[in-house]
Protein backbone atom coordinates (compact mmCIF):
# COMPACT_ATOMS: atom_id res chain seq x y z
CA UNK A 1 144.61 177.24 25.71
CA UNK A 2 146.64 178.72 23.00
CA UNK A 3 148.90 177.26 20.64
CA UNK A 4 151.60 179.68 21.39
CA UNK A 5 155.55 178.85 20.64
CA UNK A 6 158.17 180.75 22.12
CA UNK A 7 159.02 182.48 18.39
CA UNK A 8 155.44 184.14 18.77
CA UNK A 9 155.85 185.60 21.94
CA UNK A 10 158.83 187.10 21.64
CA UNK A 11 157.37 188.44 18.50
CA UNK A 12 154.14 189.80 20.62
CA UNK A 13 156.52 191.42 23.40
CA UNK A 14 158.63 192.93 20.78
CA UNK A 15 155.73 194.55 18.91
CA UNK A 16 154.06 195.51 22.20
CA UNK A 17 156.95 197.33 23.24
CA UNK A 18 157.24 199.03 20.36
CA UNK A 19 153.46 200.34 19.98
CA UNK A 20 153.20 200.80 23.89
CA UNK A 21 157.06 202.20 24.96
CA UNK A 22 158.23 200.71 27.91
CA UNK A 23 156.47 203.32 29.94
CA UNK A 24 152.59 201.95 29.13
CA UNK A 25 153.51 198.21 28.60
CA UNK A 26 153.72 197.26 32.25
CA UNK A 27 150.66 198.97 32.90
CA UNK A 28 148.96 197.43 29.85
CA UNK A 29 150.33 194.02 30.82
CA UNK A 30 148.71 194.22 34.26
CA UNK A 31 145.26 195.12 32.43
CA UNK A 32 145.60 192.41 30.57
CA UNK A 33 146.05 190.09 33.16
CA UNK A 34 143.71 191.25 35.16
CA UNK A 35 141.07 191.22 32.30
CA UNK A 36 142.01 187.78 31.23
CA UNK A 37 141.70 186.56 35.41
CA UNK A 38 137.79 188.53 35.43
CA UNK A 39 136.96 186.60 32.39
CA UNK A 40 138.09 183.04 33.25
CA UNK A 41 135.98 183.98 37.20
CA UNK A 42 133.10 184.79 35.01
CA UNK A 43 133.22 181.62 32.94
CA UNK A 44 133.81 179.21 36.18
CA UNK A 45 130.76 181.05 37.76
CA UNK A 46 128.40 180.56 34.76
CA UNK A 47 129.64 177.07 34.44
CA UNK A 48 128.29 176.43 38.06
CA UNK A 49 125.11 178.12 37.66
CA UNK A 50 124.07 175.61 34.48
CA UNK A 51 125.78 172.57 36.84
CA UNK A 52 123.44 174.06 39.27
CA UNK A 53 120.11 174.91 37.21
CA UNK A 54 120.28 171.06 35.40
CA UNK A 55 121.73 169.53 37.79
CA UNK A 56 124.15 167.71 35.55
CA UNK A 57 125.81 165.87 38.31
CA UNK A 58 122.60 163.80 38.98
CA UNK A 59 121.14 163.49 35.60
CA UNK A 60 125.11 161.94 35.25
CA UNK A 61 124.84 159.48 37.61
CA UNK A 62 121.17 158.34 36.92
CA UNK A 63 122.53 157.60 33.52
CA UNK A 64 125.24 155.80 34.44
CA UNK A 65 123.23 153.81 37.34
CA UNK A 66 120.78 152.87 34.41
CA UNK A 67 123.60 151.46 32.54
CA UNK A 68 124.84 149.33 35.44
CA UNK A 69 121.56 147.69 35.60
CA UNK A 70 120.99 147.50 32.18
CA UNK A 71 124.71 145.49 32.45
CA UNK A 72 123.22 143.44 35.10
CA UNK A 73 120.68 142.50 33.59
CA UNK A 74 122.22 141.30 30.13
CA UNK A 75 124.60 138.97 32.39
CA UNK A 76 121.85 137.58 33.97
CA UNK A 77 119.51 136.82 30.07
C-alpha cells in the first residue's frame, strides 16, 4: 500500500514517541489501527454494493462470452 522502508519507520516511531511520550503512544497506536481497520471495512463494503448495483460480475462474463463467439466465429470465416 505504502512505499515504506524500514529507515522511515523507525523515523515515524521515533518522532511519535517524542510528540506523544510513551504514555499516549500505545493508546494512539491502537486508534490508529483501529481507524485504519474501519476504513479498509468501509471500502470492501462499498466495493460490494457497486459489484452489487452493476452487477459487474455478469456484465464480465457476457463480455467475455461475446468474445468467445466472436473467436468462433473468425475460425470458422
Amino acid at each position: 500500500m505504502f512505499d515504506i522502508g524500514l529507515l522511515e519507520l523507525l523515523l515515524i516511531a521515533v518522532v511519535s514517541l517524542l510528540v506523544l511520550g510513551p504514555e499516549k503512544l500505545p493508546g494512539a497506536v491502537r486508534s490508529g489501527a483501529k481507524t485504519i481497520y474501519w476504513f479498509k471495512r468501509q471500502a470492501s463494503s462499498a466495493k460490494e454494493e457497486i459489484n452489487k448495483a452493476f452487477d459487474l460480475n455478469e456484465v464480465y462474463q457476457d463480455s467475455r462470452n461475446e468474445k468467445i463467439l466472436e473467436d468462433i466465429e473468425e475460425d470458422k470465416g
